[in-house]
Protein backbone atom coordinates (compact mmCIF):
# COMPACT_ATOMS: atom_id res chain seq x y z
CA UNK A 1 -1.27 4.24 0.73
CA UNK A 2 1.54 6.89 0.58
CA UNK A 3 3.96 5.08 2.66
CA UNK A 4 4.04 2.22 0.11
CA UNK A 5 5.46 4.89 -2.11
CA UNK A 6 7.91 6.77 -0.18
CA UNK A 7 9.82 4.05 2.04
CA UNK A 8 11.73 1.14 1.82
CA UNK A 9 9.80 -1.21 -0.58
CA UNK A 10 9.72 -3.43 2.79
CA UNK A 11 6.99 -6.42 1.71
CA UNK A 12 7.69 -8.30 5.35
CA UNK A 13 4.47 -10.49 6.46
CA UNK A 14 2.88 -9.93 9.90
CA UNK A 15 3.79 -12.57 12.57
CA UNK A 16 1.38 -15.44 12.65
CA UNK A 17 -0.31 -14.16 15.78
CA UNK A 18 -1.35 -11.43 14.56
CA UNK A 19 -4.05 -13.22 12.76
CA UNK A 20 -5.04 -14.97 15.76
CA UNK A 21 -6.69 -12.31 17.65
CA UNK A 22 -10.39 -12.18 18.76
CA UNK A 23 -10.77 -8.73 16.48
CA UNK A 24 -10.55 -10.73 12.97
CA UNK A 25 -13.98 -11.95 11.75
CA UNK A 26 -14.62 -15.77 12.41
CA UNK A 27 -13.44 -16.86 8.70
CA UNK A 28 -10.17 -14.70 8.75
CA UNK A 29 -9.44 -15.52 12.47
CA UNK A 30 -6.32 -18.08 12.57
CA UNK A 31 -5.91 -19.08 9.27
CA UNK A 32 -2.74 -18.95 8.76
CA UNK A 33 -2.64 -20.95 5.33
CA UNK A 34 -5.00 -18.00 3.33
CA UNK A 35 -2.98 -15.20 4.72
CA UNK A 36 -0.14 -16.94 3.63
CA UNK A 37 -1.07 -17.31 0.52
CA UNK A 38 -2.40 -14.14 0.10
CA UNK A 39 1.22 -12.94 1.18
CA UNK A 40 3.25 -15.01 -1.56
CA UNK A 41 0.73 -13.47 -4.26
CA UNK A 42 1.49 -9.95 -2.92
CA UNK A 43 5.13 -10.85 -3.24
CA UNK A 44 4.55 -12.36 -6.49
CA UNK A 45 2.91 -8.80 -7.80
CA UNK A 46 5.59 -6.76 -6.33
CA UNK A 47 7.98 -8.59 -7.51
CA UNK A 48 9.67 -8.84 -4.01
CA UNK A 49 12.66 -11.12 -2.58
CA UNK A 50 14.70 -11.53 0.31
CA UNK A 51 17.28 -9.50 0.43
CA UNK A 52 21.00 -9.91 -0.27
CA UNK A 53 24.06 -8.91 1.21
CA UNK A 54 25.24 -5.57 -0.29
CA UNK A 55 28.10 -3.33 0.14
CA UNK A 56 27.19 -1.95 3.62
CA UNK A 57 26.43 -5.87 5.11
CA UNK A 58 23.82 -4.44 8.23
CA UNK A 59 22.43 -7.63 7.13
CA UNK A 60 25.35 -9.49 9.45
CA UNK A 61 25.42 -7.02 11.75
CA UNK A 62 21.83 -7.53 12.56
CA UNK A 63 22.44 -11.13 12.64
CA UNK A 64 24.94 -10.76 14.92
CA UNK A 65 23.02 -8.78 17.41
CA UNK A 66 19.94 -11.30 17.17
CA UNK A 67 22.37 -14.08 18.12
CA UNK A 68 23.63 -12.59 21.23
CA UNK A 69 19.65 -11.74 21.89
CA UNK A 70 18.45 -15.20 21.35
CA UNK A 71 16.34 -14.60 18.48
CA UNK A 72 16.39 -15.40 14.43
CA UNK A 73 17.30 -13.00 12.14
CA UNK A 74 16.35 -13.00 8.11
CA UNK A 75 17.16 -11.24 5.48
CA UNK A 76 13.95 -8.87 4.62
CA UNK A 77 11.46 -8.96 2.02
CA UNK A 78 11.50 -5.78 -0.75
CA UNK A 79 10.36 -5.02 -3.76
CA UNK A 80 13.55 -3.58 -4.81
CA UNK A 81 15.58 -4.73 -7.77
CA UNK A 82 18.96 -6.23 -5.95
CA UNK A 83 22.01 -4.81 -6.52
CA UNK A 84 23.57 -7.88 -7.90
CA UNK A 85 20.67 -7.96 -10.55
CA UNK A 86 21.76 -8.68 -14.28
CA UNK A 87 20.00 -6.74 -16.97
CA UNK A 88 17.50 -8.80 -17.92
CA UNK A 89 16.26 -9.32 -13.76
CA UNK A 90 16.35 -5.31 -14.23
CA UNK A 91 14.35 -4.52 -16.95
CA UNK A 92 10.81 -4.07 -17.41
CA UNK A 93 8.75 -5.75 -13.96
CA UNK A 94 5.10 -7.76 -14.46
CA UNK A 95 4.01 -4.85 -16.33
CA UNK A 96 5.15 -1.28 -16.06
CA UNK A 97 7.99 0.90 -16.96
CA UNK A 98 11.29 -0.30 -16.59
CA UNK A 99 13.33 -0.94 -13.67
CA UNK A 100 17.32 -0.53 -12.83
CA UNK A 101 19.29 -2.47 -10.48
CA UNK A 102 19.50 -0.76 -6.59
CA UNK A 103 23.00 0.85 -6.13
CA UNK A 104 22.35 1.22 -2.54
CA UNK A 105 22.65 4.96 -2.34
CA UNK A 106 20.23 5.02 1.06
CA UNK A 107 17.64 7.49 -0.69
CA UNK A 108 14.79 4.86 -0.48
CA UNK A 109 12.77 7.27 1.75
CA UNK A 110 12.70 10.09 -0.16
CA UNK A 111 11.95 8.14 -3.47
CA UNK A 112 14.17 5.86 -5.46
CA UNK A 113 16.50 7.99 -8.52
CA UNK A 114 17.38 5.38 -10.17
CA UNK A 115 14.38 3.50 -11.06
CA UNK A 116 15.34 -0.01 -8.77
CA UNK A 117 12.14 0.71 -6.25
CA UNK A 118 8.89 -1.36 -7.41
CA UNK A 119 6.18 0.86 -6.57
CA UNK A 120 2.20 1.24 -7.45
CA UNK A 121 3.14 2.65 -10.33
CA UNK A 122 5.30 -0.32 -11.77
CA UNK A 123 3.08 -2.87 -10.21
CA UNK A 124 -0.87 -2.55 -9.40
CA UNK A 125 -1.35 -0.17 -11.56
CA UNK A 126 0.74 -0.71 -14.14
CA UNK A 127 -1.28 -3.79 -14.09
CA UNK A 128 -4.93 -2.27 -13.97
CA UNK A 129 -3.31 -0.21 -17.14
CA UNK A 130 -2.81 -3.18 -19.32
CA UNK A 131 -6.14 -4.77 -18.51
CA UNK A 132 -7.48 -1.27 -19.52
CA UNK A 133 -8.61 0.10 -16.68
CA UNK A 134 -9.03 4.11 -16.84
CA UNK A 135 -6.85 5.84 -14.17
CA UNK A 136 -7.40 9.84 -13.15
CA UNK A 137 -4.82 11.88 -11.22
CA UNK A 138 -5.45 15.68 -9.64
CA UNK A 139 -8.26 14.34 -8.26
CA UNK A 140 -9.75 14.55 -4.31
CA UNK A 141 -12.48 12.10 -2.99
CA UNK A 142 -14.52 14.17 -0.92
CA UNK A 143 -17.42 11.01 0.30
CA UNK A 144 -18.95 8.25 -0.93
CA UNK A 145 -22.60 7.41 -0.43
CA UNK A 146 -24.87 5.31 -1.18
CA UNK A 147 -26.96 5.34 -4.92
CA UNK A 148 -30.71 5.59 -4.41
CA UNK A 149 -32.14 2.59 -4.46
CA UNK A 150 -33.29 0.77 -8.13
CA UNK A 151 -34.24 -2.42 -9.58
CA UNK A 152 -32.83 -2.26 -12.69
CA UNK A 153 -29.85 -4.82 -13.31
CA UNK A 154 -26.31 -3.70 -12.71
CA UNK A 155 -27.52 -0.08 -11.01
CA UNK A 156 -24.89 1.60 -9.60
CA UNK A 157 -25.11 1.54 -5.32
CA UNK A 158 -22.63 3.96 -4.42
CA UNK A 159 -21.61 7.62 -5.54
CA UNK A 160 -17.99 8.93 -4.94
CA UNK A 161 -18.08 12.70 -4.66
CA UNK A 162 -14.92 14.34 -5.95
CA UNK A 163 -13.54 17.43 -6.90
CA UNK A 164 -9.76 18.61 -9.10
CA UNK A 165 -6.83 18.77 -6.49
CA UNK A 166 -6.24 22.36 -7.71
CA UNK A 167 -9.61 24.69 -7.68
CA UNK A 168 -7.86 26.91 -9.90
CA UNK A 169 -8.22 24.73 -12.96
CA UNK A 170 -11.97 25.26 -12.66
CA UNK A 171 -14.17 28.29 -13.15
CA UNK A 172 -16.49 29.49 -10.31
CA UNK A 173 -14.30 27.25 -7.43
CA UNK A 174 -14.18 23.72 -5.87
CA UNK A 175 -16.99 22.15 -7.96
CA UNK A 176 -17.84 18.93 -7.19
CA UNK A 177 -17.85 15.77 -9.31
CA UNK A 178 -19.72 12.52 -9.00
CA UNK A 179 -18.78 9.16 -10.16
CA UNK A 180 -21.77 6.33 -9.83
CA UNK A 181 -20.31 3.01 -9.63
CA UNK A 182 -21.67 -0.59 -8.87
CA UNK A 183 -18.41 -0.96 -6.77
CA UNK A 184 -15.68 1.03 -4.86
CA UNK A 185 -12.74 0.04 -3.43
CA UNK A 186 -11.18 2.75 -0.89
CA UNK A 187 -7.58 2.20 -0.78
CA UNK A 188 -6.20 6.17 0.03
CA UNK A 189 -4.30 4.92 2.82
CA UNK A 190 -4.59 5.27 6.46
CA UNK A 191 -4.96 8.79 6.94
CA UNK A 192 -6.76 8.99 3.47
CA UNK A 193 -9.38 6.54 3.69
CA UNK A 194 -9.93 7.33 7.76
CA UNK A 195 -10.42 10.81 6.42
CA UNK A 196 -13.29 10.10 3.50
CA UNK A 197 -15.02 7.37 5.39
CA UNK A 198 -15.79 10.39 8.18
CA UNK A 199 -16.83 12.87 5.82
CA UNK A 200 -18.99 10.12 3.80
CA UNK A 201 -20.47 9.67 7.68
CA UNK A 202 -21.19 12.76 7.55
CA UNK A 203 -22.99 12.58 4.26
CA UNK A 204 -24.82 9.95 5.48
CA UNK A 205 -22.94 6.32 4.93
CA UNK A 206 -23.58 4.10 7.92
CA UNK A 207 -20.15 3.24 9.49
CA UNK A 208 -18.77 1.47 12.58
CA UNK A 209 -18.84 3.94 15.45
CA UNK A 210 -15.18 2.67 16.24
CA UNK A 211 -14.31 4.78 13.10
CA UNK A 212 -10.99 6.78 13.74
CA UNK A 213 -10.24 4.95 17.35
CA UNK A 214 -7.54 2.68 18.34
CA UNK A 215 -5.44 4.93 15.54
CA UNK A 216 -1.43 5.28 15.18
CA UNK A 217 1.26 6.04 13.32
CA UNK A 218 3.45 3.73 11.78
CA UNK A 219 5.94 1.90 14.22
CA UNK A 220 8.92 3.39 12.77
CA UNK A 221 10.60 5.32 15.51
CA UNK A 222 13.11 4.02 17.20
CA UNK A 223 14.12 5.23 20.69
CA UNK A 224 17.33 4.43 22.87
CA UNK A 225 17.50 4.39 26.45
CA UNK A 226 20.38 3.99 29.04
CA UNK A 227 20.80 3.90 32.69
């Protein structure tokens, strides 16, 4: 999704009640030790650690506060080279380009100058690169819908209509494309994928008719009251 590439790098794990809840299928619901381990290899790909104290120690200050609150306070989880890195923690991650040590200039948000933020492109992808997968950029997903039916082994069950980001790079306007594939795997986010799943309703994919509801924005503003 986009805000994997744009904030923080922050890989923290859901609490364990969140898995607990009557929504998650029967095999998902309460087990704790598969999420878990689906977390560490998540970490493991990202190449993500707990955090340590920097320059600016919030870290403390936040530890601090939690005390006085009664609660625990640990250091976070991101997939950010430390600052107290030495070169060879700093070069090249799992598999893509290389990677500098954080300097702790605050400009996470708006994407990382120096190179110390592990993102899709020095991780998953970098990844599907080396096991030579074929990636395409400038692209849009307009739907995807199921193939017509066939007997014949390994037939494709699903088309993925797309078109070029920019129509101007094609003569005669916003052509559409179609890739045929045995299997997709819609991962454009949560405005992204919400978005193609209710066009590809549209086209005629059978979808849950809770598509779109119980929908928010991430959690990230913070608001201060008093008196």
């Amino acid at each position: 999704g986009g805000g994997s590439l744009i904030n923080a790098g922050v890989c923290e794990p859901a609490a364990d009640s969140v898995f607990d809840h009557k929504d998650w299928p029967e095999p998902w619901r309460g087990n704790r030790a598969h999420w878990h381990d689906l977390y560490a290899r998540a970490r493991g790909n990202l190449g993500a650690q707990q955090w340590p104290g920097g320059r600016v120690d919030k870290q403390a200050a936040m530890g601090r506060l939690a005390k006085r609150l009664g609660a625990d306070c640990d250091a976070v989880w991101l997939s950010i080279v430390p600052p107290d890195a030495s070169p060879p923690a700093a070069s090249p991650s799992a598999n893509g380009p290389p990677t500098a040590a954080c300097i702790e200039c605050g400009d996470c948000f708006t994407g990382c100058n120096v190179g110390a933020k592990r993102t899709l492109g020095h991780t998953y992808l970098a990844g599907a690169h080396a096991q030579h997968a074929r990636l395409f950029t400038g692209a849009t997903v307009h739907s995807v819908v199921a193939a017509p039916p066939s007997d014949a082994p390994g037939a494709p069950r699903w088309v993925v209509r797309w078109r070029l980001t920019d129509p101007m790079r094609l003569p005669g306007g916003p052509q559409f494309f179609e890739v045929w594939a045995r299997h997709v795997v819609l991962s454009a986010g949560t405005f992204g994928s919400t978005e193609i799943l209710m066009r590809s309703r549209e086209a005629g994919l059978g979808v849950s008719g809770r598509l779109g509801d119980g929908f928010s924005a991430n959690g990230d503003v913070l608001s201060a009251y008093y008196d």
